[in-house]
C-alpha atoms as a PDB file:
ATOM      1  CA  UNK A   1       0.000   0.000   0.000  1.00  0.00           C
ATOM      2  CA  UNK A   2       3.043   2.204   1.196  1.00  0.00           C
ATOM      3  CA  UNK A   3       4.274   2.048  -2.360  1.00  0.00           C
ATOM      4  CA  UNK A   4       0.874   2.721  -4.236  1.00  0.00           C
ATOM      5  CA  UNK A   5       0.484   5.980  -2.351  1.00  0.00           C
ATOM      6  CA  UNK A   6       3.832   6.717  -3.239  1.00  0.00           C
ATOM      7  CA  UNK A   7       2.916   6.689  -6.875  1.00  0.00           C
ATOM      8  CA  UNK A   8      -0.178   8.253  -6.568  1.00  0.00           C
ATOM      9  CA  UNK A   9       1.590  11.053  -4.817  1.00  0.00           C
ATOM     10  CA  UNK A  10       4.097  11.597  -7.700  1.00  0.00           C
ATOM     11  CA  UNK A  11       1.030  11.235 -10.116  1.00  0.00           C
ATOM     12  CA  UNK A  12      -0.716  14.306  -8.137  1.00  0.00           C
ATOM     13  CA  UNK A  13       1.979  16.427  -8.094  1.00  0.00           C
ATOM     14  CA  UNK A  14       0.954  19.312 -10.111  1.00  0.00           C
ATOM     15  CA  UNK A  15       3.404  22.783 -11.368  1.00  0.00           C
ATOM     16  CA  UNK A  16       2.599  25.787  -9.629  1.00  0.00           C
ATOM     17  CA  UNK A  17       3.483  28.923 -11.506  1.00  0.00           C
ATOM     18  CA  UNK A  18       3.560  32.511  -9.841  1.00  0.00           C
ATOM     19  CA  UNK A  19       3.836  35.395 -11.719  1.00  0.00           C
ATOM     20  CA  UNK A  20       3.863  39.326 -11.218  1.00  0.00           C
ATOM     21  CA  UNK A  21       5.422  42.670 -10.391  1.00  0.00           C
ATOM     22  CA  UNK A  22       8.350  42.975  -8.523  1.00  0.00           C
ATOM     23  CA  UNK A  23       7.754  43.306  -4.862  1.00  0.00           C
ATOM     24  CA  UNK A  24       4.103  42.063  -4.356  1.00  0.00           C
ATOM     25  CA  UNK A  25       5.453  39.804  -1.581  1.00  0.00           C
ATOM     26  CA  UNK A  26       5.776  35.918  -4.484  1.00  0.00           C
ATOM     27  CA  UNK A  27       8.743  35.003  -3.248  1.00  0.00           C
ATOM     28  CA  UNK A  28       7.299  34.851   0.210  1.00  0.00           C
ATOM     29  CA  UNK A  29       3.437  33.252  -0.511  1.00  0.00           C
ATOM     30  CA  UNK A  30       5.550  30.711  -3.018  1.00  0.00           C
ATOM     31  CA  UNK A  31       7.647  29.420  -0.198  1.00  0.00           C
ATOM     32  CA  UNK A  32       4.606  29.408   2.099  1.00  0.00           C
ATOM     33  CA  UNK A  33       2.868  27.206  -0.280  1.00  0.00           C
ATOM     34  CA  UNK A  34       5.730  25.027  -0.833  1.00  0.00           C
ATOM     35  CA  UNK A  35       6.122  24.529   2.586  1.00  0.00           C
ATOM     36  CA  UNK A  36       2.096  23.600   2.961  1.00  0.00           C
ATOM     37  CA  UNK A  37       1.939  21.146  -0.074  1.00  0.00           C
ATOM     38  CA  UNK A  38       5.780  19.501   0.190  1.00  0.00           C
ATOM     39  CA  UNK A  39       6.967  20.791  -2.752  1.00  0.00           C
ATOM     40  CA  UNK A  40       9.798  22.105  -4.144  1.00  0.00           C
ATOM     41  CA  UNK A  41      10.416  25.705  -4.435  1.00  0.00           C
ATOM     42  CA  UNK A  42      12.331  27.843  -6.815  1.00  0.00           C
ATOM     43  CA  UNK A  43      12.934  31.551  -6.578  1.00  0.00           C
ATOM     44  CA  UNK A  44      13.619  32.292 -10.117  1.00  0.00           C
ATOM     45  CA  UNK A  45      13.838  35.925  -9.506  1.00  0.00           C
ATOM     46  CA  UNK A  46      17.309  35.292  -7.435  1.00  0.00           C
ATOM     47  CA  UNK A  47      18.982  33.439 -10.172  1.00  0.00           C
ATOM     48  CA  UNK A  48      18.795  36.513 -12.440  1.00  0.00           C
ATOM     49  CA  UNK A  49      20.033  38.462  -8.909  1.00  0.00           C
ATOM     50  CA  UNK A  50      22.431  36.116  -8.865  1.00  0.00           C
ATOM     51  CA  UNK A  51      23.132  37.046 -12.462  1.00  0.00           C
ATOM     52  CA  UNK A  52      23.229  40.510 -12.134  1.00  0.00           C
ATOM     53  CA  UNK A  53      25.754  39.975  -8.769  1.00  0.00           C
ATOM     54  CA  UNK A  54      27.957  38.306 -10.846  1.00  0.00           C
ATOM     55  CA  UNK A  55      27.999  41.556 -13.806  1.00  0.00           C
ATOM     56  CA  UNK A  56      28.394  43.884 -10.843  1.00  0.00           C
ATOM     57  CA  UNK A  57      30.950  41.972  -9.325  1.00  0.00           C
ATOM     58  CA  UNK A  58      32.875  42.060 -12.651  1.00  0.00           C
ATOM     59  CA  UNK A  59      32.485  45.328 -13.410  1.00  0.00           C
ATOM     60  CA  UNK A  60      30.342  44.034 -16.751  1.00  0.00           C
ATOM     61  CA  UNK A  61      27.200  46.689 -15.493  1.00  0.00           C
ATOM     62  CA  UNK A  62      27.519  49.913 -13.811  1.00  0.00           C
ATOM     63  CA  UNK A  63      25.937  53.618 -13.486  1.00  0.00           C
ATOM     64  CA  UNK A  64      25.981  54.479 -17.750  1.00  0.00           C
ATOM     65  CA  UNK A  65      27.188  51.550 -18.698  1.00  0.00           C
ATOM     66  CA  UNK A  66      26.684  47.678 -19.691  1.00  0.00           C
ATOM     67  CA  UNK A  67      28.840  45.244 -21.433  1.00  0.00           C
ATOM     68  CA  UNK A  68      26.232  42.693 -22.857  1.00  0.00           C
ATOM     69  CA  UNK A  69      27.989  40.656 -25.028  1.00  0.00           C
ATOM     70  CA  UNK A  70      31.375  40.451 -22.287  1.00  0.00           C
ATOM     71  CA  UNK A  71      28.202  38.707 -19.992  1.00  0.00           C
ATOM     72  CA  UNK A  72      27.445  36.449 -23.107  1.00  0.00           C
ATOM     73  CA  UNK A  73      30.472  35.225 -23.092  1.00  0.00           C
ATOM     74  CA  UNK A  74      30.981  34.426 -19.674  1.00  0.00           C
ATOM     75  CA  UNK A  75      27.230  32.794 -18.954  1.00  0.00           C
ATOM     76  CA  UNK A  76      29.236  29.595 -18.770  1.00  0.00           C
ATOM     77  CA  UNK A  77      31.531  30.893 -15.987  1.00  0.00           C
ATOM     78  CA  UNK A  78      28.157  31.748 -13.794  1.00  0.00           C
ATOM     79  CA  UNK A  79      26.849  27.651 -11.673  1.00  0.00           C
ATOM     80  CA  UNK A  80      23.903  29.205  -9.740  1.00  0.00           C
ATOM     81  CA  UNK A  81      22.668  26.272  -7.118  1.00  0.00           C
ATOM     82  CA  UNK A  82      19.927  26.222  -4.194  1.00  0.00           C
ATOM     83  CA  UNK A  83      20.921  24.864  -0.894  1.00  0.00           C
ATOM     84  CA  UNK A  84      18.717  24.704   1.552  1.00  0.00           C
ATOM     85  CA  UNK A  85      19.214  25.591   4.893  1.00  0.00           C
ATOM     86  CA  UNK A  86      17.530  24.216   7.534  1.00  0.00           C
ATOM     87  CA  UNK A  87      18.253  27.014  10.541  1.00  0.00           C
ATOM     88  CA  UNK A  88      15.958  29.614   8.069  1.00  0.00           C
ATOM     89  CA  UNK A  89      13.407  27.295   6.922  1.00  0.00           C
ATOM     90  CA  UNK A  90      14.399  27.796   2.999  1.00  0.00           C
ATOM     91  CA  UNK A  91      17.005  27.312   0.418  1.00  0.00           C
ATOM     92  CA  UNK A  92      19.600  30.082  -0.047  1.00  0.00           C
ATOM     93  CA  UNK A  93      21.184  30.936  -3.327  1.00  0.00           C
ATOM     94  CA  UNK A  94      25.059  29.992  -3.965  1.00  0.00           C
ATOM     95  CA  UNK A  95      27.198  31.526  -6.844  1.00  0.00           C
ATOM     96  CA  UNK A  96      29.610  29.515  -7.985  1.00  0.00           C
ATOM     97  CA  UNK A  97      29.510  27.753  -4.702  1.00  0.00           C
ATOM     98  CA  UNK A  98      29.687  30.994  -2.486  1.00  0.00           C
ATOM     99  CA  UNK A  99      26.385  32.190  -0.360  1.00  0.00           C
ATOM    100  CA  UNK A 100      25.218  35.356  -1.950  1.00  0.00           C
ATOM    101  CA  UNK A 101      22.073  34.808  -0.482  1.00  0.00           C
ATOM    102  CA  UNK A 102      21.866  38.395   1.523  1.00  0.00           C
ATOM    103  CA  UNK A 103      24.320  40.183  -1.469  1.00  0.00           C
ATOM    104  CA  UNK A 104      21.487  39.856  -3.733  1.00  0.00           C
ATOM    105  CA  UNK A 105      18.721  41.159  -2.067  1.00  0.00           C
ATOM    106  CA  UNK A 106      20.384  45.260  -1.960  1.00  0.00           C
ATOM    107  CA  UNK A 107      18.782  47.941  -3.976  1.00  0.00           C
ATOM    108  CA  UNK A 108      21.942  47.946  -6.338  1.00  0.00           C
ATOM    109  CA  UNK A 109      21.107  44.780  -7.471  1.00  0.00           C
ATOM    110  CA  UNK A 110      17.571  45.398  -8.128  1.00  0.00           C
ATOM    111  CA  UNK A 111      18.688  48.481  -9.790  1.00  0.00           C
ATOM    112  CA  UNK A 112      20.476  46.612 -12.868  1.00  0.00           C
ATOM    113  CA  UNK A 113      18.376  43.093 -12.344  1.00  0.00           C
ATOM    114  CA  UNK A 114      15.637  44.170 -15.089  1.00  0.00           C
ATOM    115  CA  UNK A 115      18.264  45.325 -17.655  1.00  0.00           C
ATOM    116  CA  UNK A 116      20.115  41.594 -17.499  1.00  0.00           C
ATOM    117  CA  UNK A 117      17.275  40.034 -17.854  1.00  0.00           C
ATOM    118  CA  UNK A 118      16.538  41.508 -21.060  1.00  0.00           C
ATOM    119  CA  UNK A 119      19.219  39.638 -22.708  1.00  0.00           C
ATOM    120  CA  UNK A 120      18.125  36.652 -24.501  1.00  0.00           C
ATOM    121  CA  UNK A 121      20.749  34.455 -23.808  1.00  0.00           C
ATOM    122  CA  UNK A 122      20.608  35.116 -19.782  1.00  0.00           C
ATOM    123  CA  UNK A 123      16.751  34.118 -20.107  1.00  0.00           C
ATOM    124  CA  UNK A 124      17.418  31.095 -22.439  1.00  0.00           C
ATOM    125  CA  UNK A 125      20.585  29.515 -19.925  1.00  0.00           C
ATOM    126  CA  UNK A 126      18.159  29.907 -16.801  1.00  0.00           C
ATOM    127  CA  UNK A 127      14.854  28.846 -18.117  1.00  0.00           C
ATOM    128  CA  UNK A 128      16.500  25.952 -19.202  1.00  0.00           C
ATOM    129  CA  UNK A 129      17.864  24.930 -15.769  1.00  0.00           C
ATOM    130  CA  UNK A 130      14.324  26.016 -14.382  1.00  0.00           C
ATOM    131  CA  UNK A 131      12.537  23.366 -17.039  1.00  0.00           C
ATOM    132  CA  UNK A 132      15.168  20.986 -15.801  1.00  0.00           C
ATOM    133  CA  UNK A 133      14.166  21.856 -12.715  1.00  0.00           C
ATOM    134  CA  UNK A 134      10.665  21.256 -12.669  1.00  0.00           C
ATOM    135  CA  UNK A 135      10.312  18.029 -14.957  1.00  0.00           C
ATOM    136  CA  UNK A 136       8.823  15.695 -11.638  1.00  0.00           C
ATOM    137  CA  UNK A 137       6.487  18.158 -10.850  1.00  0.00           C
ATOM    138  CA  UNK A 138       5.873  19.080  -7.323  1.00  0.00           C
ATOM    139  CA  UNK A 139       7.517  22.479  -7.648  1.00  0.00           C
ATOM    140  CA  UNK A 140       6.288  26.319  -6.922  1.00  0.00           C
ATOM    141  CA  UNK A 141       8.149  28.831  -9.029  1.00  0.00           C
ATOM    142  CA  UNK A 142       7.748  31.992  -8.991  1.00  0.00           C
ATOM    143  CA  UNK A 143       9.151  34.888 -11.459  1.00  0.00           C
ATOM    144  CA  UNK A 144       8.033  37.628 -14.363  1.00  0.00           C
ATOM    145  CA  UNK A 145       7.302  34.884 -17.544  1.00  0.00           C
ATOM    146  CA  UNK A 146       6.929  31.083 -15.441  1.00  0.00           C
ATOM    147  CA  UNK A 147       3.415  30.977 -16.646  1.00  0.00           C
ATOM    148  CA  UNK A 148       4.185  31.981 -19.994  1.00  0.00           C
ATOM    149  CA  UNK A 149       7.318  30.630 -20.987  1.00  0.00           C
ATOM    150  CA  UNK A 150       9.022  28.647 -18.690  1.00  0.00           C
ATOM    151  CA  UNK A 151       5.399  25.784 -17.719  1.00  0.00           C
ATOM    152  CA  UNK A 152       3.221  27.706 -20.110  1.00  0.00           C
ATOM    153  CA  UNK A 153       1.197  24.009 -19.851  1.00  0.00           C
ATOM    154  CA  UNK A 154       1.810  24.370 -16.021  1.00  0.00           C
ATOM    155  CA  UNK A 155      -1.627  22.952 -13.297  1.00  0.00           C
ATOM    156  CA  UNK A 156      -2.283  26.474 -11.714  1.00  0.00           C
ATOM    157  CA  UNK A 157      -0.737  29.428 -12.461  1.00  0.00           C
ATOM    158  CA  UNK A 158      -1.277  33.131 -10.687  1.00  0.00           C
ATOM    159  CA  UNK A 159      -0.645  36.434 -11.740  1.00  0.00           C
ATOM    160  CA  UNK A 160      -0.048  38.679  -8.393  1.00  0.00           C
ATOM    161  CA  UNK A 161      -0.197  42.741  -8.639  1.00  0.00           C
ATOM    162  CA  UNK A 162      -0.598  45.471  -5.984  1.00  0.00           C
ATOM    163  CA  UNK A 163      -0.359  49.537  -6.615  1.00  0.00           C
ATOM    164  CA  UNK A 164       3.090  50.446  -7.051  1.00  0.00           C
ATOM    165  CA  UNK A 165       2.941  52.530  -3.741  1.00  0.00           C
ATOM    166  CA  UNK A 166       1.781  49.775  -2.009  1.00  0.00           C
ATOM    167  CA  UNK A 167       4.734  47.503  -3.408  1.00  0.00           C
ATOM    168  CA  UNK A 168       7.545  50.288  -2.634  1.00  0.00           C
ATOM    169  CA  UNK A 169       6.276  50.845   0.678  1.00  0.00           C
ATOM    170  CA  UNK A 170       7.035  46.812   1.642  1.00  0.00           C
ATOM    171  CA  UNK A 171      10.228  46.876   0.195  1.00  0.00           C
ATOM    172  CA  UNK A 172      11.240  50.684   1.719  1.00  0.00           C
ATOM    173  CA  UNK A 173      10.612  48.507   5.257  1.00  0.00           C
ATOM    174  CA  UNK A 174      12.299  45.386   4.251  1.00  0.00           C
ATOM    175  CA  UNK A 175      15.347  47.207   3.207  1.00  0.00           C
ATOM    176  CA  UNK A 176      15.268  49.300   6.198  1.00  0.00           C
ATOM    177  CA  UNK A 177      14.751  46.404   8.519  1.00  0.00           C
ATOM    178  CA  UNK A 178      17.960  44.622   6.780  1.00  0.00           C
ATOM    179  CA  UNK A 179      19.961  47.552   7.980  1.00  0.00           C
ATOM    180  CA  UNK A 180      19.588  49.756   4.255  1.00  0.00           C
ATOM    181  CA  UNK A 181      20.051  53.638   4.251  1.00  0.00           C
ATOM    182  CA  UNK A 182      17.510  54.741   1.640  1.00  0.00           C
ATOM    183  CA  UNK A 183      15.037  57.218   0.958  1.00  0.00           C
ATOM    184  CA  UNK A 184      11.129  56.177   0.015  1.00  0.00           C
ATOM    185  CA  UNK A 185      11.173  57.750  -3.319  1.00  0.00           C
ATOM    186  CA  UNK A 186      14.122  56.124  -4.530  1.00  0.00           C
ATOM    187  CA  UNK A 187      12.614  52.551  -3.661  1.00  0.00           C
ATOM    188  CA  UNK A 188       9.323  53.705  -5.660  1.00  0.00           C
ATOM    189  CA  UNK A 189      11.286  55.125  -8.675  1.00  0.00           C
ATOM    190  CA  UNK A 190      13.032  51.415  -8.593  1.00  0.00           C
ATOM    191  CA  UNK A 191       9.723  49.454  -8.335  1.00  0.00           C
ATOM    192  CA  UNK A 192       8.030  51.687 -11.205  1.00  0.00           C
ATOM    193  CA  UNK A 193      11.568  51.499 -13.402  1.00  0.00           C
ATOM    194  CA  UNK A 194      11.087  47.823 -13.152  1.00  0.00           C
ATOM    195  CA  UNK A 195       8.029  47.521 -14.153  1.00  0.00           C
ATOM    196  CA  UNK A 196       8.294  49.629 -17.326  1.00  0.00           C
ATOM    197  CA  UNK A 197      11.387  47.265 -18.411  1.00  0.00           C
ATOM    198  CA  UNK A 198       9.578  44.027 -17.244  1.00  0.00           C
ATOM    199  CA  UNK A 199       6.285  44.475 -19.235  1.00  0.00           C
ATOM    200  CA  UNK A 200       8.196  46.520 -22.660  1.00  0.00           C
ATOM    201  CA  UNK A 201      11.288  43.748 -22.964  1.00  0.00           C
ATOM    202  CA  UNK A 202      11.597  42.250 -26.111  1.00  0.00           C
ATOM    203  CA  UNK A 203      12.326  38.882 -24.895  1.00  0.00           C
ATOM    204  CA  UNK A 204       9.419  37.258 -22.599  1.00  0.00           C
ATOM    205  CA  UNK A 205       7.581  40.504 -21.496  1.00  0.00           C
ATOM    206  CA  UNK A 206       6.386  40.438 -18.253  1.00  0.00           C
ATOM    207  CA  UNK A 207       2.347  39.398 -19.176  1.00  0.00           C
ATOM    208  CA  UNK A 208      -0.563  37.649 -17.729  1.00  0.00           C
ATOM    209  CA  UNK A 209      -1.146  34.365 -18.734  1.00  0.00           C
ATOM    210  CA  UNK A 210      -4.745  33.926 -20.382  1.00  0.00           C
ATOM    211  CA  UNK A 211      -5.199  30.626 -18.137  1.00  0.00           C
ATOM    212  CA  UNK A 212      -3.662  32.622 -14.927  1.00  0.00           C
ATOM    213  CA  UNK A 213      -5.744  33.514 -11.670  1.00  0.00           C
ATOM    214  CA  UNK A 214      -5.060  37.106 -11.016  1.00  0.00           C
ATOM    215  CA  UNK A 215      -4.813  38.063  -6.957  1.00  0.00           C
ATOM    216  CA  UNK A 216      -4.613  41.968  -5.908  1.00  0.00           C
ATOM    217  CA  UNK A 217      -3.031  41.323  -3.146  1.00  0.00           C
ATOM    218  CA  UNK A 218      -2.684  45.261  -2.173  1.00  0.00           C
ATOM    219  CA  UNK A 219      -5.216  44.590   0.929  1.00  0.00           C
ATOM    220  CA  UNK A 220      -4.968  40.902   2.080  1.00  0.00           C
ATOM    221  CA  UNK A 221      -2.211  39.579   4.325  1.00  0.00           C
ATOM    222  CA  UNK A 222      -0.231  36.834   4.309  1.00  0.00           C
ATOM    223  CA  UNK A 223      -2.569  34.533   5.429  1.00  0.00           C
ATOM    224  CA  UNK A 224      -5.393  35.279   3.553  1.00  0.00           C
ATOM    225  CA  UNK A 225      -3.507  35.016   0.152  1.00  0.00           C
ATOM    226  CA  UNK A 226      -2.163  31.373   1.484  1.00  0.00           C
ATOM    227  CA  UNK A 227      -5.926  30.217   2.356  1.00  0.00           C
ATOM    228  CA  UNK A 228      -6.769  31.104  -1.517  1.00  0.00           C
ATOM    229  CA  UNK A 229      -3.785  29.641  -3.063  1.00  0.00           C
ATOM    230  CA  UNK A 230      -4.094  26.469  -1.082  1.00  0.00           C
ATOM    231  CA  UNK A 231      -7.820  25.924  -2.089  1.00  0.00           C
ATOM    232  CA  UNK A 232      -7.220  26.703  -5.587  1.00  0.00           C
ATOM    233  CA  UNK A 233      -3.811  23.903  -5.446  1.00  0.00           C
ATOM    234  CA  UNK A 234      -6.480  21.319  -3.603  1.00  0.00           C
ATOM    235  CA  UNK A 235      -8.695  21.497  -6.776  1.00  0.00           C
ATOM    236  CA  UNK A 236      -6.015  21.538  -9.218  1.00  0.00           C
ATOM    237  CA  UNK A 237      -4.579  18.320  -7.298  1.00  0.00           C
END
């Protein structure tokens, strides 16, 4: 019996796709929902931080400048892994084997992050590993084009948006909780900047899937947004 349920666990297992604007809190409801169902989960939005860590680092991005094709050619120098660590509940993100984890998660890097992924050949070397990724099923990834490119046949997917005030205002306190010396306005010119590259890019636009469940999430809390993604997993299941 032990081994039936076993296979009718793996045959269950359905792809979760979350999609939206930067800051509307996926990365956090993904993991929740992970955590709830068993699944895997896959922040896809830190592997092009990760990306972007690794321009910055190498002086391939900067204020005025960007040297595109010098990234090209180096997208085979750049092994971004998960490992999870149990102490914080999640996996943390490793760059050629070193913890960037907290490095990515600064207003620099979300300052260049949109422009690098823009580039065609950064998109096509990580939604590759994400496909590879999520081939058993049983995952929750969340990013800008999961629903659309990445599992466009994927079980559920959800499109999340809140008011761009609303969005910069939870990031202004998450950055100033991590210790961050920034003003408001600069955290909503980000947010806004990113959206206008997201949804104009060439390459894999930042759209809502026809098939996606849209959640304004600008006035429900954690909870609440858990309790709706978990019933709408339960009848995808």
């Amino acid at each position: 019996m032990g081994e039936e349920e076993d296979n009718l666990n793996k045959m269950n297992k359905i792809v979760i796709a979350i999609d939206g604007f930067s800051s509307t809190g996926k990365s956090t409801i993904a993991k929740q929902l992970a955590k709830q169902l068993n699944y895997i989960y896959v922040d896809t939005g830190a592997m092009y931080r990760a990306v972007t860590y690794f321009a910055l680092d190498n002086n391939l991005i900067g204020e005025g400048f960007f040297h595109s094709e010098k990234l090209i050619d180096k997208l085979d120098d750049i092994h971004i892994t998960f490992k999870f660590n149990e102490a914080l509940g999640f996996a943390e993100v490793y760059l050629n084997g070193k913890n960037i984890e907290k490095a990515i998660r600064t207003l620099k890097v979300s300052s260049y992050v949109s422009p690098i992924a823009t580039i065609s050949e950064v998109r096509q070397k990580l939604v590759e590993q994400q496909q590879l990724m999520g081939k058993d099923k049983g995952i929750v990834m969340d990013g800008r084009d999961i629903g659309t490119v990445v599992f466009p046949n994927a079980e559920l997917k959800v499109f999340m948006t809140a008011s761009a005030e609303t969005r910069a205002q939870r990031r202004y306190k998450e950055l100033l909780e991590r210790g961050h010396n920034l003003s408001y306005d600069e955290v909503l010119e980000n947010v806004t900047t990113r959206d206008r590259i997201d949804s104009t890019r060439e390459d894999s636009p930042l759209v809502k899937a026809e098939d996606a469940i849209e959640i304004d999430n600008s006035n429900l809390t954690i909870e609440e947004q858990l309790e709706t993604l978990l019933k709408f997993a339960k009848t995808k299941v």
